[in-house]
Protein backbone atom coordinates (compact mmCIF):
# COMPACT_ATOMS: atom_id res chain seq x y z
CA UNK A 1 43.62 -37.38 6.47
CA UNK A 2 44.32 -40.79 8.50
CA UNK A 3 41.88 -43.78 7.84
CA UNK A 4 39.04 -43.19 9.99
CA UNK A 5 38.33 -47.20 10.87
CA UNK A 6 41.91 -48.68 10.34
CA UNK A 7 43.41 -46.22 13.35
CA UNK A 8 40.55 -46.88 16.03
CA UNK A 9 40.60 -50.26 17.50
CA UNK A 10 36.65 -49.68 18.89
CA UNK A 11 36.00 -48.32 15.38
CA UNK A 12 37.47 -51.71 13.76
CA UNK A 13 35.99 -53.78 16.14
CA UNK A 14 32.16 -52.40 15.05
CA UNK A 15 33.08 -51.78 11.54
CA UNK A 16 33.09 -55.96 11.49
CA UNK A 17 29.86 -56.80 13.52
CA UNK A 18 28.38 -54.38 11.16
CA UNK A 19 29.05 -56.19 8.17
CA UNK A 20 28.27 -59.45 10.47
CA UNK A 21 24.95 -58.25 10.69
CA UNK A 22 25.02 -57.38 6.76
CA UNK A 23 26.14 -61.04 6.22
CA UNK A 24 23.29 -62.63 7.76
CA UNK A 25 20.75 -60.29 6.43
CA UNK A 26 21.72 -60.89 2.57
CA UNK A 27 22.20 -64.64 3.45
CA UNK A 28 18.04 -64.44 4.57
CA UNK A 29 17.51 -62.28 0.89
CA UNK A 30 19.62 -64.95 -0.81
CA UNK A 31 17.51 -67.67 0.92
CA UNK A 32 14.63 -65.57 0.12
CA UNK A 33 15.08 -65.41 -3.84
CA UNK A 34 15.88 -68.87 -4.22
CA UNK A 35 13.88 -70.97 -1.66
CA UNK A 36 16.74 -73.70 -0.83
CA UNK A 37 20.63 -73.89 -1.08
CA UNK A 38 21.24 -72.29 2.35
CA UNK A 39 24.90 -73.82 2.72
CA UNK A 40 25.32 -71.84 -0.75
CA UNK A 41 23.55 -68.81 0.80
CA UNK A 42 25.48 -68.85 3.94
CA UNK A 43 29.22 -69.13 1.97
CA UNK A 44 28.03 -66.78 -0.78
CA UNK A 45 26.98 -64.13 1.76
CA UNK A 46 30.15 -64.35 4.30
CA UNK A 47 32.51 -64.24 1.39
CA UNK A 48 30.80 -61.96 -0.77
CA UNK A 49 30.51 -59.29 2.13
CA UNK A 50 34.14 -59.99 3.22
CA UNK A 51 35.40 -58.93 -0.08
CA UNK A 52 32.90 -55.85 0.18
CA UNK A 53 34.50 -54.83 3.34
CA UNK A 54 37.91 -54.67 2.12
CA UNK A 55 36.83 -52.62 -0.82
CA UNK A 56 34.75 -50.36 1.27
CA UNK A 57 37.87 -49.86 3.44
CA UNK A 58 39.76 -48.77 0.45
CA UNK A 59 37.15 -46.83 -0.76
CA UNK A 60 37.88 -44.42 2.13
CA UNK A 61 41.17 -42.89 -0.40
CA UNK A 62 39.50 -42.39 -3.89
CA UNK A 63 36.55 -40.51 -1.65
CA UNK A 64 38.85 -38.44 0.19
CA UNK A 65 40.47 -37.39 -2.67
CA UNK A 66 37.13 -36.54 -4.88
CA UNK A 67 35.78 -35.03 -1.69
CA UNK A 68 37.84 -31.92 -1.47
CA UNK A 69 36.84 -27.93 -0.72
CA UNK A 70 37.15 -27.14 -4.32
CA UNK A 71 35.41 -29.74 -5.80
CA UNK A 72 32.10 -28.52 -6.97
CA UNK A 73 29.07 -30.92 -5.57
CA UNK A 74 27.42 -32.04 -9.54
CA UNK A 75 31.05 -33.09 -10.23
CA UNK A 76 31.38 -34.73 -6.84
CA UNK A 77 27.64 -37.00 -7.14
CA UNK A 78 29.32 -37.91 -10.91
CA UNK A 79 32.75 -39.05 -9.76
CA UNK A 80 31.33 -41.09 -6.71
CA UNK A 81 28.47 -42.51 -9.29
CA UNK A 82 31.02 -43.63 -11.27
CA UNK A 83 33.07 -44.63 -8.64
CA UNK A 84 30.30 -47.04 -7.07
CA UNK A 85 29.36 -48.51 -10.77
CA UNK A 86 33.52 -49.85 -10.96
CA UNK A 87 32.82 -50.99 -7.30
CA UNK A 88 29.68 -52.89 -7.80
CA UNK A 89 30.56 -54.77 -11.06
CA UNK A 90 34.20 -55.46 -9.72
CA UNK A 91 32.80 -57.01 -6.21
CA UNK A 92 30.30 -58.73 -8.27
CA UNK A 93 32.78 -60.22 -10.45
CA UNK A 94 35.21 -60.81 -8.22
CA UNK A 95 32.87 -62.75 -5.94
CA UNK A 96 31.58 -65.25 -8.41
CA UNK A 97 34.92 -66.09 -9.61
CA UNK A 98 35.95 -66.85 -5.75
CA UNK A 99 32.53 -68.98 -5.08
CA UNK A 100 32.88 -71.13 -8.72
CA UNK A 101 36.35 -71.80 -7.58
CA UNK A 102 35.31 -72.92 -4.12
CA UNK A 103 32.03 -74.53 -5.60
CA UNK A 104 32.90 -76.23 -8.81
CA UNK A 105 31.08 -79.22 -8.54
CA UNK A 106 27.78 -77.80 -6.99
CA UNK A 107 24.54 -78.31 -9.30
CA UNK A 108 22.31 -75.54 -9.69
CA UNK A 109 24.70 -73.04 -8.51
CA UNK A 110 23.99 -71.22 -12.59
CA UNK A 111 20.05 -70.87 -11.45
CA UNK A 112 21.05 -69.40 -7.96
CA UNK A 113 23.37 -66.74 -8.93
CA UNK A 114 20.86 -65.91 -11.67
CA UNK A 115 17.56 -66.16 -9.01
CA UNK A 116 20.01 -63.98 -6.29
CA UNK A 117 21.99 -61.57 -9.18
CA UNK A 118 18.95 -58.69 -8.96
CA UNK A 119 19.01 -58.58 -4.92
CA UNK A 120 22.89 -58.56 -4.85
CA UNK A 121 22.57 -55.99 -7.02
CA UNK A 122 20.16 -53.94 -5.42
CA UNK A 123 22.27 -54.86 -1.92
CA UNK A 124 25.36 -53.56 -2.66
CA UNK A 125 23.85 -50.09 -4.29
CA UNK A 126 22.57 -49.27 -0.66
CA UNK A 127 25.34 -50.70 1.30
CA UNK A 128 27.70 -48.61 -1.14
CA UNK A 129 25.31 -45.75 -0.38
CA UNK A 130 26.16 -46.20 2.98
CA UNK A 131 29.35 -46.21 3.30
CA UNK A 132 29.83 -43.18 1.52
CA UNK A 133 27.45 -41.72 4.11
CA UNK A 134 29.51 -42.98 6.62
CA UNK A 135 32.49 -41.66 5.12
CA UNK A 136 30.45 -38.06 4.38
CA UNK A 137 29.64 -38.43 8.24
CA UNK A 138 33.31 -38.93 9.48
CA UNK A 139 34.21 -36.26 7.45
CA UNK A 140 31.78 -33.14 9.05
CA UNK A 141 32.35 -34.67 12.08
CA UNK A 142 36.17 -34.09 11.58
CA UNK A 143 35.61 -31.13 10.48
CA UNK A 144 33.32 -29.65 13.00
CA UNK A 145 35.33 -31.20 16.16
CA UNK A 146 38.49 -29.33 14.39
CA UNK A 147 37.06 -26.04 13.91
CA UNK A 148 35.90 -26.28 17.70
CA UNK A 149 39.30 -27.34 18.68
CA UNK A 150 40.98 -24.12 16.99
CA UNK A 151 37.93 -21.80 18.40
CA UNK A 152 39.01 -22.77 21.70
CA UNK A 153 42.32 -22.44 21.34
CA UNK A 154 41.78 -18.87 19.51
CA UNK A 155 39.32 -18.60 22.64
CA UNK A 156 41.93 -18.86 25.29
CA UNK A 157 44.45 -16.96 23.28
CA UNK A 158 42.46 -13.98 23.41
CA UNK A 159 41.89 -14.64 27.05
CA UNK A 160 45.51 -14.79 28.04
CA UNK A 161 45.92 -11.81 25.96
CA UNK A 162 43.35 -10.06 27.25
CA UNK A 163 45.04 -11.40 30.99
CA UNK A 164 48.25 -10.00 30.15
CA UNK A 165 47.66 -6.88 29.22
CA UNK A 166 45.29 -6.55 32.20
CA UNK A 167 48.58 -7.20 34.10
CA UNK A 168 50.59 -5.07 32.39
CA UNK A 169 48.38 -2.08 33.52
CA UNK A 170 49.53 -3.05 37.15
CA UNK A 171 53.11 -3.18 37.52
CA UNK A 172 54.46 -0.40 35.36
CA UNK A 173 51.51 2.45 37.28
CA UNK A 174 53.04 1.24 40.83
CA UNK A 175 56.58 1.35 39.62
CA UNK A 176 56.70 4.99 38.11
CA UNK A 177 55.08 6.11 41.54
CA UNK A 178 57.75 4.09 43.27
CA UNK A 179 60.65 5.78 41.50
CA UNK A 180 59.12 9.01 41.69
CA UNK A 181 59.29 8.61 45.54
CA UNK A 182 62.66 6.91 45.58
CA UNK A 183 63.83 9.60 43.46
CA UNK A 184 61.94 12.78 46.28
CA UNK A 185 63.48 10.41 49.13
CA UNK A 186 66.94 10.42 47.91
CA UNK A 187 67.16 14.18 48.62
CA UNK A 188 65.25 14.24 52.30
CA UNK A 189 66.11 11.04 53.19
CA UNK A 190 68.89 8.43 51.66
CA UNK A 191 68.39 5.83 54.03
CA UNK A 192 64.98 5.60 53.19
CA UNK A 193 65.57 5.48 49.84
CA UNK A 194 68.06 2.59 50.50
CA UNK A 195 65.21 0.27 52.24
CA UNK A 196 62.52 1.39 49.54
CA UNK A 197 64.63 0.45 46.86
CA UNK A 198 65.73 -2.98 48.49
CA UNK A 199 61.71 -3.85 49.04
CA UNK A 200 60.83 -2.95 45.42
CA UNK A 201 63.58 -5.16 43.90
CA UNK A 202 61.61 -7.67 46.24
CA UNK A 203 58.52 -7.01 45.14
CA UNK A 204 59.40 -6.50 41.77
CA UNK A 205 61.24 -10.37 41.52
CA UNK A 206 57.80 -11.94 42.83
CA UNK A 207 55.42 -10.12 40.39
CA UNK A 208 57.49 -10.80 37.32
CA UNK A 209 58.65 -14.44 38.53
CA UNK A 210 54.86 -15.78 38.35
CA UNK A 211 54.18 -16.59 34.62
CA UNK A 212 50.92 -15.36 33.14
CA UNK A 213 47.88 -16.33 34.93
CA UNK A 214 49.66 -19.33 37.07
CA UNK A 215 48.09 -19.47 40.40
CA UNK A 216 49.39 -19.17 43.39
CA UNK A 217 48.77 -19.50 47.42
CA UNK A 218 46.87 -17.09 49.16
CA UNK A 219 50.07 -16.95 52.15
CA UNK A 220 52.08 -16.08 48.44
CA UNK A 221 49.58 -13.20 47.79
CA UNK A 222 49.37 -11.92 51.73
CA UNK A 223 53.50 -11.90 51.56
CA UNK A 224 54.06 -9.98 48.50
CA UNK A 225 51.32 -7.43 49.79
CA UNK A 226 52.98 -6.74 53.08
CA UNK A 227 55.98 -6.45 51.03
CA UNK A 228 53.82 -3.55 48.85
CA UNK A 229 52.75 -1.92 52.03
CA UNK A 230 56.03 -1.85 53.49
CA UNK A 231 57.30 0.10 50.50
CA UNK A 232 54.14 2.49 51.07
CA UNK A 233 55.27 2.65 54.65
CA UNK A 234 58.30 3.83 54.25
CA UNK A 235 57.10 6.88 51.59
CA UNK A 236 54.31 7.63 54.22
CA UNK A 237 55.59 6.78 57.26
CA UNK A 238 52.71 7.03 60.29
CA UNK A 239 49.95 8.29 58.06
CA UNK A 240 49.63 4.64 56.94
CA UNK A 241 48.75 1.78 58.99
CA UNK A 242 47.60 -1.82 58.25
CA UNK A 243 45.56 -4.75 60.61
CA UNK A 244 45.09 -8.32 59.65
CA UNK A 245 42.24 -10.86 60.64
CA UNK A 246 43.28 -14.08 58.31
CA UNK A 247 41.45 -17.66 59.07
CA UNK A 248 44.59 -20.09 58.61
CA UNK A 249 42.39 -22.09 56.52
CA UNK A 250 42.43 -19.82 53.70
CA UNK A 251 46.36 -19.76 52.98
CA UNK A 252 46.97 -22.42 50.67
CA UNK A 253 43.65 -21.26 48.48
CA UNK A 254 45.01 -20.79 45.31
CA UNK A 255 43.69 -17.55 43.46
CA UNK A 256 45.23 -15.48 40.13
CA UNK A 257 48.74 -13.73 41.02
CA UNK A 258 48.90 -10.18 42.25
CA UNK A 259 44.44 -9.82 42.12
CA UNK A 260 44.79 -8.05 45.04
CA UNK A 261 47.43 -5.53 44.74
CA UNK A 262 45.14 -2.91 42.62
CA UNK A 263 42.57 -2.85 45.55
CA UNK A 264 45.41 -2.06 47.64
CA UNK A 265 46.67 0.56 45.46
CA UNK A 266 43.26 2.28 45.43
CA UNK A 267 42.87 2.23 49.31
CA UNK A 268 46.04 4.28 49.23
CA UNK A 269 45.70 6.28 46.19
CA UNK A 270 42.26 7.49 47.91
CA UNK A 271 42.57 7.30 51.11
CA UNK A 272 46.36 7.94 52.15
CA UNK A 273 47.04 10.34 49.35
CA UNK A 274 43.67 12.58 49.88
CA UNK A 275 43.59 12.41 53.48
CA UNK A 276 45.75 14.71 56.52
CA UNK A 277 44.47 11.98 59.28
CA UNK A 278 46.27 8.32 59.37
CA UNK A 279 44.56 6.00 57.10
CA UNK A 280 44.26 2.41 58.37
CA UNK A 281 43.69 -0.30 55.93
CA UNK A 282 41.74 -3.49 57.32
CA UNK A 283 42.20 -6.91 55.67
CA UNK A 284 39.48 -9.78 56.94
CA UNK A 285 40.13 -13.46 55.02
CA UNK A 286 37.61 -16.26 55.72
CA UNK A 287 35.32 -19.22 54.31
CA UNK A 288 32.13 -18.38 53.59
CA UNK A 289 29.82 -21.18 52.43
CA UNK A 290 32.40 -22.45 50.08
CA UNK A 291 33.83 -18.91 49.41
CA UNK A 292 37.00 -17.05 50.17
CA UNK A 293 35.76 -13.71 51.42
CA UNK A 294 37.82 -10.84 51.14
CA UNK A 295 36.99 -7.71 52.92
CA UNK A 296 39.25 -4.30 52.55
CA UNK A 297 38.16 -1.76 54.18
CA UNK A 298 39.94 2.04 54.76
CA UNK A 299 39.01 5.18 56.02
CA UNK A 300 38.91 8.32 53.93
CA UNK A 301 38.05 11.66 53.48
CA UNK A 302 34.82 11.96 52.67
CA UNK A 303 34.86 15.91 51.39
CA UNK A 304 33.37 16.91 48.46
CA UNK A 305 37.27 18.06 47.20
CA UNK A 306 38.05 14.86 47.56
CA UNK A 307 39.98 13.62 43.64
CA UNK A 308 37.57 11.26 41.89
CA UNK A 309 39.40 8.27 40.08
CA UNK A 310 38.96 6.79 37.08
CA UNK A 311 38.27 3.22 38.58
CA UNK A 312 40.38 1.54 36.14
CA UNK A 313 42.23 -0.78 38.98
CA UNK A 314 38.95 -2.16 40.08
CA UNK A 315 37.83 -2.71 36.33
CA UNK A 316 40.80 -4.68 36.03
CA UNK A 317 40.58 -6.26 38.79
CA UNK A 318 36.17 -7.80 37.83
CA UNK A 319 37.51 -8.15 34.65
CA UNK A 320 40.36 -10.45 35.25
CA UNK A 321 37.95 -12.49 38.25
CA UNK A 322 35.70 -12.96 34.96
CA UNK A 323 37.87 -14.24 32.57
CA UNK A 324 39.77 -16.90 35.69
CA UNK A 325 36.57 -17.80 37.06
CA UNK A 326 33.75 -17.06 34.86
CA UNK A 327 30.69 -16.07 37.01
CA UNK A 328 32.03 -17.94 40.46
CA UNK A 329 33.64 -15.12 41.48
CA UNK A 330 32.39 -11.71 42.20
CA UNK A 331 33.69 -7.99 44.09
CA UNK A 332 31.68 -4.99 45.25
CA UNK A 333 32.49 -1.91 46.56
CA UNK A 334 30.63 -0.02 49.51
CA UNK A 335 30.99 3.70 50.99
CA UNK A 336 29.66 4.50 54.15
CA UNK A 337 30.45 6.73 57.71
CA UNK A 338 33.90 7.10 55.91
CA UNK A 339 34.60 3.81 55.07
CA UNK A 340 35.35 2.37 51.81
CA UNK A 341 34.59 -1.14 51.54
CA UNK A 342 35.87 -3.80 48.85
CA UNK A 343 34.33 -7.64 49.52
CA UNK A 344 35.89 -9.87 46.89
CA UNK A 345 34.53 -13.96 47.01
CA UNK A 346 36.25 -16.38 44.89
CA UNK A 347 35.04 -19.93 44.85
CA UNK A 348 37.11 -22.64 46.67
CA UNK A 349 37.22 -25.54 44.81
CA UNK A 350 37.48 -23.76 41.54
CA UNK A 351 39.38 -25.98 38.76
């Protein structure tokens, strides 16, 4: 694990007002204990706490090391006991060597490092004690921001897993009914068969060309889907028919890849497949209060015969607008005089 003051410039830059501060608060204990010398005081304190800060910054190695998941917490308190007894004598030691160097001449210095020994003491047990808080801090701070940083990614993993195989479900259903009609077509009517084929390999190069959940344009969406209904066209000729009302200002929207195809799918799997009349499948796109609406609307028959699906396109469908937008985005589904209804809103401005 990387130094957690020496690779942050901001962290650097309070690490030293902090022991600033410290300076000038044992310089007033100093003054305190002795009553006079505050030149003496003043050195003793900013050199003293300058050597303390370079051993508390290498204290940050022999604690990471003690500090490990295996290391069981009564051997832990022992090691960093010990550990702050070496550092108090040496810093202790170490600092009156420096200050009788610098200071050989000055009387009376004995009686103040004798009158100031007990508070220095007693100082550098709690500033020890905190910076092995500090350190302790750092530490589950680390710790926690990691663990939150791989439960997100794990997060969106499943989500894009969860996205893909949503997807999945999609092409492969439309594709084996595709075939199945190319395949009827090629006996009754080759030609036919020729132009379905050609519009599949279209529609086929869009819907595996976008990647995952990219998204793309709403005009993207509304040309791959006349694409779809072409194909459906040309398998049910006159029974199916399609009208547009799109506001221009809803084209470059940008919304998950192929969310609309299912609800297409169902309008025909229910309406055109069940029914003997033409089915004609509406689609209305405009801004609503910050909204995309999307109404699809066919006709079907409404007979109690009538097949019963297993709803597993619009499922997919909620449960994909859930995981891309959370819940900004919503679809409901309406039957009435013959009608069935699908109004889809996803949010504009969605990031």
């Amino acid at each position: 694990m990387k130094h957690p003051v020496l690779e942050n410039r901001v962290r650097m830059v309070v690490w030293w007002l902090v022991w600033l501060f410290l300076a000038l608060g044992q310089a007033l204990i100093y003054y305190y204990a002795y009553g006079s010398f505050v030149n003496i005081s003043i050195l003793d304190s900013g050199l003293s706490l300058l050597i303390y800060s370079g051993i508390a910054l290498s204290l940050w190695y022999p604690f990471s090391f003690l500090n490990k998941n295996n290391t069981k917490p009564f051997s832990l308190v022992l090691n960093l006991a010990a550990t702050g007894i070496i550092t108090i004598v040496f810093w202790i030691l170490i600092t009156k060597l420096l200050l009788t160097l610098i200071l050989p001449q000055q009387s009376g210095f004995e009686a103040y490092w004798t009158a100031t020994l007990p508070y220095r003491i007693g100082t550098s047990v709690f500033i020890f004690g905190l910076i092995i808080l500090t350190y302790f801090l750092f530490v589950s701070l680390t710790n926690l921001s990691e663990k939150k940083s791989r439960e997100a990614k794990l997060e969106t993993l499943v989500k894009e897993t969860e996205l893909k195989m949503l997807r999945s479900q999609i092409n492969p259903h439309f594709l084996f009914n595709s075939l199945n009609s190319v395949s009827s077509l090629t006996i009754t009517d080759p030609e036919k068969a020729r132009d379905m084929v050609i519009k599949l390999s279209e529609f086929m190069r869009y819907a595996l060309s976008k990647k995952d959940e990219q998204p793309v344009s709403l005009r993207s969406e509304l040309e791959n889907l006349r694409l779809y209904l072409e194909i459906e066209k040309v398998r049910f000729g006159d029974k199916l028919s399609t009208d547009e009302e799109i506001d221009e200002k809803c084209l470059e929207i940008k919304m998950p890849v192929m969310i609309l195809q299912p609800l297409y799918e169902n309008a025909i799997k229910h309406g055109v497949y069940e029914s003997t009349e033409c089915v004609r499948i509406t689609t209305r796109v405009r801004m609503v209060e910050g909204y995309v609406e999307f109404i699809i609307s066919n006709n079907y028959d409404p007979s109690p015969a009538m097949r019963k699906g297993t709803g597993t396109g619009l499922l997919n469908v909620a449960r994909r607008l859930e995981l891309f937008y959370g819940n900004k985005a919503s679809i409901k589904t309406t039957k009435e005089n013959g009608i069935y209804t699908v109004s889809l809103y996803i949010p504009v401005d969605y990031k």
